[in-house]
C-alpha atoms as a PDB file:
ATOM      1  CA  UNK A   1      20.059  90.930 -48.535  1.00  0.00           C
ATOM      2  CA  UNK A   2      21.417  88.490 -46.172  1.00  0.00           C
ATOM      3  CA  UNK A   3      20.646  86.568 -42.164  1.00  0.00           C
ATOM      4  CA  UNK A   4      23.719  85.293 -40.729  1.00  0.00           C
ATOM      5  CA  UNK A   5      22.331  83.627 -37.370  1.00  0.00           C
ATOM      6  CA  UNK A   6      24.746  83.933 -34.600  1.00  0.00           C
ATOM      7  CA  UNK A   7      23.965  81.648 -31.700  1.00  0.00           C
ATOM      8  CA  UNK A   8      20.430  80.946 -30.510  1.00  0.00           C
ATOM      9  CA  UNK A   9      19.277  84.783 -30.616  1.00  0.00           C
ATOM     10  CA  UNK A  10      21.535  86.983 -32.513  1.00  0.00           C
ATOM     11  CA  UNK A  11      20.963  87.669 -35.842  1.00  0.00           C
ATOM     12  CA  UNK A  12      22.948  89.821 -37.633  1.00  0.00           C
ATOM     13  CA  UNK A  13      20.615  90.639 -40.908  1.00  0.00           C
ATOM     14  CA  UNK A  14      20.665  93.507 -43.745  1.00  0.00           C
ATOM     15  CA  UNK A  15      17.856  94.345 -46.792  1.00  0.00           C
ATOM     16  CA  UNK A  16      18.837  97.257 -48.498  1.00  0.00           C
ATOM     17  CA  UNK A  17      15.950  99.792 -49.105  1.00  0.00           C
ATOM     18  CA  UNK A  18      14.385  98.430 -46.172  1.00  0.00           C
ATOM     19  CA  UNK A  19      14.202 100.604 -42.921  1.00  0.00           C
ATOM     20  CA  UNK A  20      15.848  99.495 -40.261  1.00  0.00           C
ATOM     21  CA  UNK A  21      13.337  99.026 -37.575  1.00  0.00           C
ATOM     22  CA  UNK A  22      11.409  97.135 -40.308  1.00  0.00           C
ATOM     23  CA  UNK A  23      14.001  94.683 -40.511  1.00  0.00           C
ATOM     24  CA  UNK A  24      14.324  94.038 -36.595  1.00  0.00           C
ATOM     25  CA  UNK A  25      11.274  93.878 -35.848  1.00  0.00           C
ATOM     26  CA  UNK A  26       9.354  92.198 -38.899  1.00  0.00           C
ATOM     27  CA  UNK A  27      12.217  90.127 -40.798  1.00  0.00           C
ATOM     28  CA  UNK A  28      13.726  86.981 -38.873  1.00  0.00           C
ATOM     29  CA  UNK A  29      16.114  84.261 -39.926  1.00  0.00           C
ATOM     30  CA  UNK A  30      13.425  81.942 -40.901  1.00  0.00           C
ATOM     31  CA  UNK A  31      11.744  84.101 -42.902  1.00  0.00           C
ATOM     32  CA  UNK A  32      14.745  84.646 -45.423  1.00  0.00           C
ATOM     33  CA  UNK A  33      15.611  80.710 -45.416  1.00  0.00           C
ATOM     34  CA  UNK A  34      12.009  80.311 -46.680  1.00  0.00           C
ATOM     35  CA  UNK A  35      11.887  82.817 -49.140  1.00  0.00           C
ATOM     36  CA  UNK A  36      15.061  81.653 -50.485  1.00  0.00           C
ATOM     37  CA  UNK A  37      14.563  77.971 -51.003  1.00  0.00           C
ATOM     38  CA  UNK A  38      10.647  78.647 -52.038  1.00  0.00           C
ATOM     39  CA  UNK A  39      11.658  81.527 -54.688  1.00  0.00           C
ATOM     40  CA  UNK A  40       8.804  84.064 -52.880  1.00  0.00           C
ATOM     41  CA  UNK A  41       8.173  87.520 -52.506  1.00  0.00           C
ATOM     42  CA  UNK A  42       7.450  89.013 -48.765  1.00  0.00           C
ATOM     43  CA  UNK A  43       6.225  92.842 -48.450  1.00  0.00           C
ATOM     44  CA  UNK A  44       6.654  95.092 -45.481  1.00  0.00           C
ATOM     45  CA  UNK A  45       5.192  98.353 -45.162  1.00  0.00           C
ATOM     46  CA  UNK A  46       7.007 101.350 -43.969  1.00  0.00           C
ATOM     47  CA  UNK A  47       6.288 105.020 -43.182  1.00  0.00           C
ATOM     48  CA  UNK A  48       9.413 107.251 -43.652  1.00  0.00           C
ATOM     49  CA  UNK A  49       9.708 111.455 -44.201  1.00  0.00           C
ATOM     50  CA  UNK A  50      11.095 112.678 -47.086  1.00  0.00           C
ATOM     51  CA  UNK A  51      11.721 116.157 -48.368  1.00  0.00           C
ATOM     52  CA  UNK A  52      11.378 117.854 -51.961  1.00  0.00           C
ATOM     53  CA  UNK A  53      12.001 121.173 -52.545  1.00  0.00           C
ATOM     54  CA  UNK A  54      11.982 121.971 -49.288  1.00  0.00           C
ATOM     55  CA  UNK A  55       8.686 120.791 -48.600  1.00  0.00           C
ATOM     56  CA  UNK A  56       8.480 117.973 -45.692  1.00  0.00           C
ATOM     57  CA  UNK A  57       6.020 115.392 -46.166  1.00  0.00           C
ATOM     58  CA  UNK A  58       5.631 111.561 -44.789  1.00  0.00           C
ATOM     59  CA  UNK A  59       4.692 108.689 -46.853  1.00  0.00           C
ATOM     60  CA  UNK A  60       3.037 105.293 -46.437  1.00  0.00           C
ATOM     61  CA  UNK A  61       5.510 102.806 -48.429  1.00  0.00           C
ATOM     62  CA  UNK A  62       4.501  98.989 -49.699  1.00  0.00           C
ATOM     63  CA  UNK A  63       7.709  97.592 -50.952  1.00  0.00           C
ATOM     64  CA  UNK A  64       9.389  93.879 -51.338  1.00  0.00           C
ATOM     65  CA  UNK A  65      10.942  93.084 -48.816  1.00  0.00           C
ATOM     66  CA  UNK A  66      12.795  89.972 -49.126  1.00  0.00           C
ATOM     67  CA  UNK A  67      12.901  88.074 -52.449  1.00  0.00           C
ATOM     68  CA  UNK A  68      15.213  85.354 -54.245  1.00  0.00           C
ATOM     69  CA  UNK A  69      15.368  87.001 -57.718  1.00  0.00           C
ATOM     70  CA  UNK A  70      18.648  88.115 -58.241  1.00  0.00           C
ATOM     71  CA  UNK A  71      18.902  89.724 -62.615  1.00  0.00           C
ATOM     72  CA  UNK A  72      22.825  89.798 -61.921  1.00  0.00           C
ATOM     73  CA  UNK A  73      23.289  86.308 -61.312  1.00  0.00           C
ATOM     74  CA  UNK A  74      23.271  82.725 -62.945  1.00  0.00           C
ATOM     75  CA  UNK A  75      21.426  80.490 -61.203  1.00  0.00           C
ATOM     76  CA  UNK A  76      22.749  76.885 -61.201  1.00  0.00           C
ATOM     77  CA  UNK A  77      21.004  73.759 -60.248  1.00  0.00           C
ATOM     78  CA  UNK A  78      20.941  73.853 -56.727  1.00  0.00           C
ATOM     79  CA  UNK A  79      18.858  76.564 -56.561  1.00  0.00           C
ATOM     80  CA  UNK A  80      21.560  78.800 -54.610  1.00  0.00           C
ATOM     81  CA  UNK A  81      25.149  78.489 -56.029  1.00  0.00           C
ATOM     82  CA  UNK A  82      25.776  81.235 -58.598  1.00  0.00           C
ATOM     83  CA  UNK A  83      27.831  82.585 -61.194  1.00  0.00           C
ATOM     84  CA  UNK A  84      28.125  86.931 -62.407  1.00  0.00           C
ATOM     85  CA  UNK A  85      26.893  87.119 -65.883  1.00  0.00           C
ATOM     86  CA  UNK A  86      29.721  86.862 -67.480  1.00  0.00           C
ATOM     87  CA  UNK A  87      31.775  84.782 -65.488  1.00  0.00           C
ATOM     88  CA  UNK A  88      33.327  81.899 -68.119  1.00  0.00           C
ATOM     89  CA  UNK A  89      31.918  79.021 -66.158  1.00  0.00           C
ATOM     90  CA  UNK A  90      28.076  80.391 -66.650  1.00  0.00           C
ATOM     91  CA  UNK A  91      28.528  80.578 -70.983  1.00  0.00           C
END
C-alpha cells in the first residue's frame, strides 16, 4: 500500500485487495500516515460479484484495509526504514 500526496488535493494512493472505489472514497492521506506511525489496523467493507462454476453471486466483504505489518521486512528503529529478510545489513 502506499499515499503519495500531490499538492493540496491530489492523492495518488493504491491498497492492493482493496476495491477501488473503496479506496477513493473511504481511504485518505491522513489515514495511512496514522496507521503507519501508530502500527493499527483500519477495515473497510466492500460488496463485489464473483463467479464459481458458473454460478453468479455477490458478497458482503470485511477485510483490512490499511495496516503497518509488513512479514517480509526488518523493521529498524525508526519505526519505518527497512531491510528484505535477508539483506546482510538486517543479520
Amino acid at each position: 500500500m502506499y499515499s503519495v500526496k500531490l499538492g493540496d488535493e491530489n492523492e495518488d494512493k493504491n491498497a492492493k485487495g482493496i476495491v477501488k472505489s473503496v479506496i477513493k472514497k473511504d481511504l485518505k492521506h491522513d489515514m495511512y500516515n496514522k496507521i503507519l506511525t501508530t502500527g493499527g489496523r483500519m477495515y473497510s467493507r466492500m460488496k463485489v460479484i464473483r463467479s464459481q462454476k458458473h454460478r453468479v453471486y455477490t458478497m458482503d466483504i470485511n477485510k483490512i484495509s490499511l495496516s503497518a505489518f509488513d512479514d517480509k521486512r526488518y523493521l529498524l528503529e525508526d519505526g519505518i526504514s527497512s531491510y528484505a529478510y535477508g539483506h546482510y545489513k538486517s543479520m
